[in-house]
N, C-alpha and C. Protein backbone atom coordinates (compact mmCIF):
# COMPACT_ATOMS: atom_id res chain seq x y z
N UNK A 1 -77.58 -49.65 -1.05
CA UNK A 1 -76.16 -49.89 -1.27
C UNK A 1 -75.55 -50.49 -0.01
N UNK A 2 -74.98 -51.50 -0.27
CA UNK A 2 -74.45 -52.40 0.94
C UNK A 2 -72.83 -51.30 1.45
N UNK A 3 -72.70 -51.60 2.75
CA UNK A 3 -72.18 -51.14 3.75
C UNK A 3 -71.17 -52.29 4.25
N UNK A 4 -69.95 -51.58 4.30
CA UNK A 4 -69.00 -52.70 4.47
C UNK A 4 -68.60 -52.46 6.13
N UNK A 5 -68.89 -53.13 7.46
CA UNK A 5 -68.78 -53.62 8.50
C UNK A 5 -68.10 -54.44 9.41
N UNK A 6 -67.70 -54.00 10.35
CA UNK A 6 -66.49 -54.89 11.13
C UNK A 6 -67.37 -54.99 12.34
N UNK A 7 -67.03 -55.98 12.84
CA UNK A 7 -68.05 -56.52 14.11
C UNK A 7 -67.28 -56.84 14.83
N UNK A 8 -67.89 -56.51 16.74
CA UNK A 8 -67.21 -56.26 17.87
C UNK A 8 -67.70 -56.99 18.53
N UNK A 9 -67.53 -58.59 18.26
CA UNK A 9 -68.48 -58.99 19.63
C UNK A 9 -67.94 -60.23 20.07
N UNK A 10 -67.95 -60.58 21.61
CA UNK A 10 -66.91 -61.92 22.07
C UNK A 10 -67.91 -63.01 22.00
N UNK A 11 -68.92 -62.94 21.80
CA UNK A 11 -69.70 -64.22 21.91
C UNK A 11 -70.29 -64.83 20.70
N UNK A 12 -69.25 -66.23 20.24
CA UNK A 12 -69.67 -66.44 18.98
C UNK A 12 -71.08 -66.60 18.05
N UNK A 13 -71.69 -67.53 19.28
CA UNK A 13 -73.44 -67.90 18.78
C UNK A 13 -73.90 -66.36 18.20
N UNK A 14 -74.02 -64.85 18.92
CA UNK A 14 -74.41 -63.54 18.54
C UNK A 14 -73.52 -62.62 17.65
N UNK A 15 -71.88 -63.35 17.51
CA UNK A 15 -71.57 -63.08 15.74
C UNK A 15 -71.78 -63.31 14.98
N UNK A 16 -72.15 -64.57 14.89
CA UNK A 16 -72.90 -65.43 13.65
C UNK A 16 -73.97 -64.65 13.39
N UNK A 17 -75.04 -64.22 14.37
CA UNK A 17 -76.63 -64.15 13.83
C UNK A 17 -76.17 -62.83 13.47
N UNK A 18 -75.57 -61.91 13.95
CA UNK A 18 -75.31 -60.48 13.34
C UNK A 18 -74.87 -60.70 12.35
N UNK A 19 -73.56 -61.68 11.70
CA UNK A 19 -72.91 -61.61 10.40
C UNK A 19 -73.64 -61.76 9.40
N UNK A 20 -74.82 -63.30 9.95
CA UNK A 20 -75.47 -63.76 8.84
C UNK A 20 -76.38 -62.44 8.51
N UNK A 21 -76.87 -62.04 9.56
CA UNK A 21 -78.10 -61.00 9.22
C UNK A 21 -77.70 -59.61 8.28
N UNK A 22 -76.94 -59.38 8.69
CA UNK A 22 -75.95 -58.25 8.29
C UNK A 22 -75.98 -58.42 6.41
N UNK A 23 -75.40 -59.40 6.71
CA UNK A 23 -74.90 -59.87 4.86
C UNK A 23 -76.34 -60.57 3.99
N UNK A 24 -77.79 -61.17 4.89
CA UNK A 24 -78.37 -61.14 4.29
C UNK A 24 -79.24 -60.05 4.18
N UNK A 25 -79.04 -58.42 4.52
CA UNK A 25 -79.42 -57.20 4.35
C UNK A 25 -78.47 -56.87 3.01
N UNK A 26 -77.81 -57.53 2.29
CA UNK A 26 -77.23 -57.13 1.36
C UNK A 26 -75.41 -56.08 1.68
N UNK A 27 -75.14 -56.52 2.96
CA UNK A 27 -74.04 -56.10 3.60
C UNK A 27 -72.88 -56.87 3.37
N UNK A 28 -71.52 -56.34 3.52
CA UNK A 28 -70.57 -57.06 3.58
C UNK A 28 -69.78 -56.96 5.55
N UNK A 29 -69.73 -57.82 5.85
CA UNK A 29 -68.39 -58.16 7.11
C UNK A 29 -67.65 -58.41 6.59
N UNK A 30 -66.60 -57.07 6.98
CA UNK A 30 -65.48 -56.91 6.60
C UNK A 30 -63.88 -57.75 7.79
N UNK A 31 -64.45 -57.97 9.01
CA UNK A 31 -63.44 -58.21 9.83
C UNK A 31 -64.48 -58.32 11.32
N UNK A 32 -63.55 -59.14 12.07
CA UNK A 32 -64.46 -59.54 13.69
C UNK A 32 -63.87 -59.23 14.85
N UNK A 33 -63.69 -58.50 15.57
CA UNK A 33 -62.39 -58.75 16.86
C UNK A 33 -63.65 -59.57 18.08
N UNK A 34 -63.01 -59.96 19.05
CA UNK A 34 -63.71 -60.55 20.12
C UNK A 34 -63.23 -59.63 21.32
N UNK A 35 -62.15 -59.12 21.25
CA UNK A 35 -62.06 -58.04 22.26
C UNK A 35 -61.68 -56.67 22.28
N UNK A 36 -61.41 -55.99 23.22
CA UNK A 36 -61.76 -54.25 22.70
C UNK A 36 -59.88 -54.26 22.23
N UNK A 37 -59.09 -54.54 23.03
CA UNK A 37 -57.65 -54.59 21.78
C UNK A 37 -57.87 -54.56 20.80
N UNK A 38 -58.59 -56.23 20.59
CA UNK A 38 -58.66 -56.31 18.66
C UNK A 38 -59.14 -54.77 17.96
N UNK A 39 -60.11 -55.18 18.83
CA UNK A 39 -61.42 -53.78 17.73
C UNK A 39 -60.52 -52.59 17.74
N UNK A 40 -59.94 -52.12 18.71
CA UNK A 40 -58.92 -50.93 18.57
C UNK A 40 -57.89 -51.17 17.49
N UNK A 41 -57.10 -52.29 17.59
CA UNK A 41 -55.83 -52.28 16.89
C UNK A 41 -56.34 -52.69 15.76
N UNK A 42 -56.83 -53.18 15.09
CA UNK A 42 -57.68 -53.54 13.75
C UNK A 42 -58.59 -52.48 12.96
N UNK A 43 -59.09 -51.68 13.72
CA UNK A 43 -60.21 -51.06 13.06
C UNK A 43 -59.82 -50.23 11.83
N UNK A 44 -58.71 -49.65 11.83
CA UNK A 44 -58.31 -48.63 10.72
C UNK A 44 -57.81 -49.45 9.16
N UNK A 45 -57.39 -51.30 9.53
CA UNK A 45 -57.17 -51.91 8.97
C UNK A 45 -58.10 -52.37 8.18
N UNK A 46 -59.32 -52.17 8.56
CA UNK A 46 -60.38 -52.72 7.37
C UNK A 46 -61.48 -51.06 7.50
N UNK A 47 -61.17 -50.54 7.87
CA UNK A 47 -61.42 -48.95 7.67
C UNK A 47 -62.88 -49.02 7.23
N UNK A 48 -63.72 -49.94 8.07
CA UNK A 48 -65.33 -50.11 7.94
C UNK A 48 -66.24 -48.68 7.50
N UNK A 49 -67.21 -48.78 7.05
CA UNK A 49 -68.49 -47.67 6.72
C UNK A 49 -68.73 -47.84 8.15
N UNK A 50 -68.98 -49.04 9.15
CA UNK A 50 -69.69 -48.86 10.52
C UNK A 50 -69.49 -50.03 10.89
N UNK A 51 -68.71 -50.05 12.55
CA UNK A 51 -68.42 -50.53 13.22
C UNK A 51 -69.57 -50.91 14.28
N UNK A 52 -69.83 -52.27 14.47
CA UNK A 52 -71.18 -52.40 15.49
C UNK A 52 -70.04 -53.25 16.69
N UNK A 53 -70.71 -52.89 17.67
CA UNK A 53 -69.52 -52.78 19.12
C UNK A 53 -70.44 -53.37 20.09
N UNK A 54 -70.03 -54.80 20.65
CA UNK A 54 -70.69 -54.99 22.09
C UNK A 54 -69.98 -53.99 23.10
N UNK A 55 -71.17 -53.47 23.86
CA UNK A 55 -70.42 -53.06 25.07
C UNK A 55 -69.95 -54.04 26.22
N UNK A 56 -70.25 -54.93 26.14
CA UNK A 56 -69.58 -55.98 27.60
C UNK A 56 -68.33 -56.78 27.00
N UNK A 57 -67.45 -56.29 26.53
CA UNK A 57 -66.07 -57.01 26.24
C UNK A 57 -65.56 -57.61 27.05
N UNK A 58 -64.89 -58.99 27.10
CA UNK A 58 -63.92 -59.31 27.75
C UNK A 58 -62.56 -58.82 28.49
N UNK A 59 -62.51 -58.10 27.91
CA UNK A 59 -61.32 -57.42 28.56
C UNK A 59 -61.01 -55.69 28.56
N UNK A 60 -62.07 -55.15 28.29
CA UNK A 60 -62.24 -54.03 28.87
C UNK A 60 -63.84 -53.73 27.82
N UNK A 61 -64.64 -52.35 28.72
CA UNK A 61 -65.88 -52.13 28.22
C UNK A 61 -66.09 -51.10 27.05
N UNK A 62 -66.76 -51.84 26.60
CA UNK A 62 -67.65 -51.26 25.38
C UNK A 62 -66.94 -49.60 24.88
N UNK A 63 -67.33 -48.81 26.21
CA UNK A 63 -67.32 -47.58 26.28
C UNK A 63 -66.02 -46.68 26.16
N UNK A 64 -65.23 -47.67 26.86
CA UNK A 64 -63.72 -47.35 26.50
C UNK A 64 -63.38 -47.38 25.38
N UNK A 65 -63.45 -48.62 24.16
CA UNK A 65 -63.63 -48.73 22.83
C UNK A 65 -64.06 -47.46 22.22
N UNK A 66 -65.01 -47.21 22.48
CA UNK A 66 -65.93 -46.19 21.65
C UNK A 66 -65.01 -44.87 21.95
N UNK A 67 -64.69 -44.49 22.90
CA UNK A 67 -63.98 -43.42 23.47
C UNK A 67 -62.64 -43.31 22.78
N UNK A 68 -61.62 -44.65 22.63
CA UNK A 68 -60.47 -44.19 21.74
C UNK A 68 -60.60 -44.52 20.44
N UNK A 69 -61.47 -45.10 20.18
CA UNK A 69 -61.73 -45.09 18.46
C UNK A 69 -61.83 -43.91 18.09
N UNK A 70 -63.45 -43.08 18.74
CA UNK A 70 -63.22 -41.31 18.54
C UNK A 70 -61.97 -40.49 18.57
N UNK A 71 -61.23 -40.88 19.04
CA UNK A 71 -59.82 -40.16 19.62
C UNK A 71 -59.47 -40.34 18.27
N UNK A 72 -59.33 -41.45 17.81
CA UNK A 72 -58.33 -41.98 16.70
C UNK A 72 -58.76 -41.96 15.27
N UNK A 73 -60.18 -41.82 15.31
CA UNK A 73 -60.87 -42.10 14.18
C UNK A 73 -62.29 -40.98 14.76
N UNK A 74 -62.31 -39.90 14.69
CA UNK A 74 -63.61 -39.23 14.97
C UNK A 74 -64.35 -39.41 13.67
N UNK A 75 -64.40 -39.82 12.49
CA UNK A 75 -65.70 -40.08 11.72
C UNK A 75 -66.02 -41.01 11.92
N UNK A 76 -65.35 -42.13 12.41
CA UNK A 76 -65.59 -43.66 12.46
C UNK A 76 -67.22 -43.43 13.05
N UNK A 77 -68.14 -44.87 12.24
CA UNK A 77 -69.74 -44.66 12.53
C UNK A 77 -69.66 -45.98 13.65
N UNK A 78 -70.06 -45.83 14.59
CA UNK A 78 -70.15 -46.83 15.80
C UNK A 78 -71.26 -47.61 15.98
N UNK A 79 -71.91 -48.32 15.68
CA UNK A 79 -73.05 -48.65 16.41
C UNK A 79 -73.16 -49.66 17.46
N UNK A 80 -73.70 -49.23 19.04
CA UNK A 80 -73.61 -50.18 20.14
C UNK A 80 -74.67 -50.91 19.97
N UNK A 81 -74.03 -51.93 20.50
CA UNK A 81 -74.92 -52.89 20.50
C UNK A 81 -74.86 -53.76 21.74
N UNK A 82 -76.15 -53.63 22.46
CA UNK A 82 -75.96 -54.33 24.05
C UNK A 82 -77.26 -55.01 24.86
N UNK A 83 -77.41 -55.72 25.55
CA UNK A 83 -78.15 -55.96 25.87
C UNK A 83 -78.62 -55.86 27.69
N UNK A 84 -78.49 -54.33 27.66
CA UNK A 84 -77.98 -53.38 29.00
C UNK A 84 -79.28 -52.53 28.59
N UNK A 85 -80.61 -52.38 28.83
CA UNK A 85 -81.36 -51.74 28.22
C UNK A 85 -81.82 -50.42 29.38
N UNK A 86 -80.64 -50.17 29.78
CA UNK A 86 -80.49 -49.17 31.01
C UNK A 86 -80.40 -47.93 29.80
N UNK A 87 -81.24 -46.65 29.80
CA UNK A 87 -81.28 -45.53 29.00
C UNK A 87 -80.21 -44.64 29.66
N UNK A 88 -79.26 -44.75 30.76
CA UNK A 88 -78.86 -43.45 31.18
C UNK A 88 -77.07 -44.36 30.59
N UNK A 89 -76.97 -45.32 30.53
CA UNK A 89 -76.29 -46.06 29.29
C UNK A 89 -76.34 -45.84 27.81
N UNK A 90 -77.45 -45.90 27.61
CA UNK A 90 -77.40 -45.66 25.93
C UNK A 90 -77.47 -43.89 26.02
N UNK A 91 -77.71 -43.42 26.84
CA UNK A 91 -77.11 -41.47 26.68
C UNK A 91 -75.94 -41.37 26.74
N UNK A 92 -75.32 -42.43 27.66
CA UNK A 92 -73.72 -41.59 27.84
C UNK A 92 -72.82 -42.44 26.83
N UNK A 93 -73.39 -43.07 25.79
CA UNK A 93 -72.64 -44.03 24.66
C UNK A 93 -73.11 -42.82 23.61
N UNK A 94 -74.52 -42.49 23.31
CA UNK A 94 -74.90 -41.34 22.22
C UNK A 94 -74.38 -40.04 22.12
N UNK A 95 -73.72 -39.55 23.62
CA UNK A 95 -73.05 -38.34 24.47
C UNK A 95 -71.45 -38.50 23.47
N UNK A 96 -70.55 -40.03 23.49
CA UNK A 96 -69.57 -40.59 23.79
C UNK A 96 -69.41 -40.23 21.79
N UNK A 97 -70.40 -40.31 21.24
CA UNK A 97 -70.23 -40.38 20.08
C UNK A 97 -70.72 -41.85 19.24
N UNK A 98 -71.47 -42.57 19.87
CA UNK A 98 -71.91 -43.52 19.47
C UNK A 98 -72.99 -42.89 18.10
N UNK A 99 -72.64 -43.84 16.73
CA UNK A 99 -73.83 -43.27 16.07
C UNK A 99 -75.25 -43.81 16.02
N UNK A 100 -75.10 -45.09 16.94
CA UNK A 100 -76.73 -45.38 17.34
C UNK A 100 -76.67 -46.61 18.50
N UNK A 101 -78.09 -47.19 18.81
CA UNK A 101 -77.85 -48.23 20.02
C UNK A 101 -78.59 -49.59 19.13
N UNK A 102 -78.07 -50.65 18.98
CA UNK A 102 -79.08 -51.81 18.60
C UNK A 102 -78.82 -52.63 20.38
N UNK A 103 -80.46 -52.60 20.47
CA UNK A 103 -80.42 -53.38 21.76
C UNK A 103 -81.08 -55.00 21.36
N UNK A 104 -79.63 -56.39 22.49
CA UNK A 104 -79.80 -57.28 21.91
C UNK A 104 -81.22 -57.41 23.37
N UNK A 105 -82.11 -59.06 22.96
CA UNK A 105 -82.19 -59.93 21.25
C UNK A 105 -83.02 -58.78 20.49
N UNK A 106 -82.07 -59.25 19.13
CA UNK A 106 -83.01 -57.89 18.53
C UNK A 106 -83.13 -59.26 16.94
N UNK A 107 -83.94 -58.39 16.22
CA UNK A 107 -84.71 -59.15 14.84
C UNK A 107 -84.27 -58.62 13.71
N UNK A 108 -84.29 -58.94 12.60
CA UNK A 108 -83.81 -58.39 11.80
C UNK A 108 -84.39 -56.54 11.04
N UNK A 109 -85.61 -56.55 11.81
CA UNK A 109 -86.46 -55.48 11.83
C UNK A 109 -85.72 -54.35 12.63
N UNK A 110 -85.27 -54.57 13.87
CA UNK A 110 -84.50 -53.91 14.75
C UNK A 110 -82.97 -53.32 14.06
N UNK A 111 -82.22 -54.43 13.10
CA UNK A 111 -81.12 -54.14 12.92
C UNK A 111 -81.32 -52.85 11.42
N UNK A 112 -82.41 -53.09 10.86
CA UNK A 112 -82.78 -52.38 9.66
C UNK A 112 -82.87 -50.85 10.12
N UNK A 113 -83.66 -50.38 11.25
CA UNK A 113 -84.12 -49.60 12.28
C UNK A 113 -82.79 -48.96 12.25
N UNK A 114 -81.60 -49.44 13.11
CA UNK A 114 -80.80 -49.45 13.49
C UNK A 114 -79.45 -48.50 12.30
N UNK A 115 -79.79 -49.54 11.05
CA UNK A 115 -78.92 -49.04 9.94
C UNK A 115 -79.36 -47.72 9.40
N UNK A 116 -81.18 -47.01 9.69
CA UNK A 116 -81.44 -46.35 8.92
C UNK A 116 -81.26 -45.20 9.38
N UNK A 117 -81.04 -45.37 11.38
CA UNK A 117 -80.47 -44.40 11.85
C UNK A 117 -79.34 -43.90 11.77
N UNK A 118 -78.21 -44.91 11.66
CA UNK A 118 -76.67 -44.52 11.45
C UNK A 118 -76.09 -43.43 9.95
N UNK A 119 -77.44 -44.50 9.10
CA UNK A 119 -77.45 -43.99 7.48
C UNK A 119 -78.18 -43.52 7.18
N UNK A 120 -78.43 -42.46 7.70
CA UNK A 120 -80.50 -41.77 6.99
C UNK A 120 -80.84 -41.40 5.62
């Protein structure tokens, strides 16, 4: 059953391959922000199954995102997504309430991985 998704990421070329990939997993993208404002002030507006979140935003990090979304939305399902493959990072995002890590470049194998953790 497809999963309706809002995507967090400032760099267009790696929205595309997530959107396309996403929706050819039988998913819907529901909405895009490019920075952690957007993703904050938007998110309740398309009220996603799971939110996938770069942590290196333009204008403020990843982690902060994740931190007042919980505030605001504690069921909200998070998934980071970064290409920071530092583990004492992906603990204090899993700590933070993250519901999983997709580390980029990742394949469409990785993002499946990824969904089956958020959705078991």
């Amino acid at each position: 059953m497809g999963k309706n998704i809002f995507v967090v990421e400032d760099l267009p070329m790696m929205r595309d391959l997530l959107t396309t990939t996403l929706e050819g997993l039988g998913h819907t993208v529901v909405g895009f922000a490019e920075n952690g404002k957007d993703a904050i002030a938007n998110y309740a507006k398309h009220n996603p199954d799971l939110m996938t979140l770069d942590i290196s935003l333009p204008d403020m990090d990843g982690l902060f995102v994740l931190k007042e979304l919980r505030l605001k939305h504690p069921q909200a399902k998070i998934l980071i997504v970064t290409a920071n493959d530092q583990k004492m990072l992906q603990k204090q995002a899993l700590l933070m309430g993250a519901s999983g890590i997709l580390l980029k470049p990742f394949v469409v194998d990785d993002i499946k991985a990824a969904l089956a953790q958020v959705f078991p």
